[in-house]
C-alpha atoms as a PDB file:
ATOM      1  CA  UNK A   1      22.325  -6.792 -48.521  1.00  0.00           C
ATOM      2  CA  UNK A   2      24.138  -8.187 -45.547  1.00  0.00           C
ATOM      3  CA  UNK A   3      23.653 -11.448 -44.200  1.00  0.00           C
ATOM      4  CA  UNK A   4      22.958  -9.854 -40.682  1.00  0.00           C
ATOM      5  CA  UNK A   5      20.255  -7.330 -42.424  1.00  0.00           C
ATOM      6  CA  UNK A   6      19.121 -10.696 -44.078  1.00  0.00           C
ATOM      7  CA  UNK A   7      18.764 -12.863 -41.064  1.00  0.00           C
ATOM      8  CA  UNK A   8      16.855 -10.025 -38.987  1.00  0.00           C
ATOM      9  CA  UNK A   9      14.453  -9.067 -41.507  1.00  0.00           C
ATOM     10  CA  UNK A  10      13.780 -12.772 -41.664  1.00  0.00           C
ATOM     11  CA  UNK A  11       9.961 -13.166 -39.822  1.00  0.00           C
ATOM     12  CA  UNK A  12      10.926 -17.013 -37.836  1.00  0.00           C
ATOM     13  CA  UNK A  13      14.119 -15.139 -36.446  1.00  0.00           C
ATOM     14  CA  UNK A  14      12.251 -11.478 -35.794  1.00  0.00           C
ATOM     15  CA  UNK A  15       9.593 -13.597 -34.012  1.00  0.00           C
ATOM     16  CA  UNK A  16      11.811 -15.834 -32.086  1.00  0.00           C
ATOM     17  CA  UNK A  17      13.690 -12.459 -30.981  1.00  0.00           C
ATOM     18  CA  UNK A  18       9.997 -11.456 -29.968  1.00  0.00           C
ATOM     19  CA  UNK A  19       9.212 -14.426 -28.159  1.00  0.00           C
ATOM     20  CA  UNK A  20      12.582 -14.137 -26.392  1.00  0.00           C
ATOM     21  CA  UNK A  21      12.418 -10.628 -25.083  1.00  0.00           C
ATOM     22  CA  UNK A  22       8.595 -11.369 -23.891  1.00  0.00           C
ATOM     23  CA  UNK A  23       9.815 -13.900 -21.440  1.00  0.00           C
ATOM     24  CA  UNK A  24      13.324 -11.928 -20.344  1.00  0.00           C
ATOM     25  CA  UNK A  25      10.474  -9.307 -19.310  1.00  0.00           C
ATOM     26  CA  UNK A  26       7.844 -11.712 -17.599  1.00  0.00           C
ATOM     27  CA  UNK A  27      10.948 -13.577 -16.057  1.00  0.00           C
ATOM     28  CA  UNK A  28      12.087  -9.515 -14.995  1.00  0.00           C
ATOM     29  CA  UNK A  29       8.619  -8.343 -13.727  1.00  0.00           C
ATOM     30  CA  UNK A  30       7.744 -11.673 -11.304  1.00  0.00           C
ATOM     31  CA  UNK A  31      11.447 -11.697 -10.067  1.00  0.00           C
ATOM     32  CA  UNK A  32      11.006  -7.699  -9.095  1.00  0.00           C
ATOM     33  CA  UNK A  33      10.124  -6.904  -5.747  1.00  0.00           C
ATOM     34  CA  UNK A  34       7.843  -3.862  -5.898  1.00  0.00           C
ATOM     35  CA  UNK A  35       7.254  -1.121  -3.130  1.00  0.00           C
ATOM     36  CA  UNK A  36       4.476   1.465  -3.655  1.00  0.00           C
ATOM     37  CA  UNK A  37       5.165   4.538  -1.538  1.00  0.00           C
ATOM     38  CA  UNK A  38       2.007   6.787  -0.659  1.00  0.00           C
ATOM     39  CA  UNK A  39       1.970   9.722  -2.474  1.00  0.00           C
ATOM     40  CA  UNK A  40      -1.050  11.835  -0.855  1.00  0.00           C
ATOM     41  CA  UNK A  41       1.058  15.065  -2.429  1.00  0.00           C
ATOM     42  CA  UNK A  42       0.025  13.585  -6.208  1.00  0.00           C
ATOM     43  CA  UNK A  43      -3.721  13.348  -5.760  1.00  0.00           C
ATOM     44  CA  UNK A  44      -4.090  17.740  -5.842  1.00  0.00           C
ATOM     45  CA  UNK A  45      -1.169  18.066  -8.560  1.00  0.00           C
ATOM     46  CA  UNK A  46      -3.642  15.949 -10.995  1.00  0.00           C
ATOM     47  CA  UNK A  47      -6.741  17.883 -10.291  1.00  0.00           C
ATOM     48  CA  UNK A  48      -4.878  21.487 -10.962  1.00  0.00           C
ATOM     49  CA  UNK A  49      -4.444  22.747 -14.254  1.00  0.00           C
ATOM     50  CA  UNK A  50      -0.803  23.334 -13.443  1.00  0.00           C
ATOM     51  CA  UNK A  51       2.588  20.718 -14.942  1.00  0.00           C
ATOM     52  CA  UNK A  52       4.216  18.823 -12.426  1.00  0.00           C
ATOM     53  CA  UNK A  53       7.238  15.838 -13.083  1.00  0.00           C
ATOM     54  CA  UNK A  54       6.749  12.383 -11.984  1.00  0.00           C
ATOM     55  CA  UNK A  55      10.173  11.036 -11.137  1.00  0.00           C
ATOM     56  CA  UNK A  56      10.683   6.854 -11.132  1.00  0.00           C
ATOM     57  CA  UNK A  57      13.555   4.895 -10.192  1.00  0.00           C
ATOM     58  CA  UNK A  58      15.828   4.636 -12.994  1.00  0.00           C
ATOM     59  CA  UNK A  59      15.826   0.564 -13.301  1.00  0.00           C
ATOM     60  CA  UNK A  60      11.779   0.456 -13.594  1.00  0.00           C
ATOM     61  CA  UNK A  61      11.594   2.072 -16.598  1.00  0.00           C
ATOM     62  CA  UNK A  62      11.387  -0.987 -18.664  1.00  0.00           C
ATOM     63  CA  UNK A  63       8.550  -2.311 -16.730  1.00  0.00           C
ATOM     64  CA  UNK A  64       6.226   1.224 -16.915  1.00  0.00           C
END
């Protein structure tokens, strides 16, 4: 076994890594400014039976 493979299996450093990437994306979401745009068109889609595609900026999609 590698000593990469051995450090990241190791729990303190796969929990530190954990920890870490919680606050990058707390830091990310409270530093984003967010704009809601109405979207009076969605409201009918949902109550059909019929498929429809939600599109989202492409730099959100962490944060969904």
């Amino acid at each position: 076994m590698g000593f990469r493979k051995k450090i990241l299996q190791s729990d303190g450093v796969r929990r530190f890594l954990c920890w870490l990437i919680s606050v990058y994306l707390r830091f990310v979401y409270h530093s984003s400014r967010w704009d809601h745009q109405e979207a009076e068109f969605l409201e009918p889609l949902i109550a059909t039976d019929e498929a429809f595609v939600v599109a989202l900026w492409h730099n959100r999609v962490v944060m969904m």
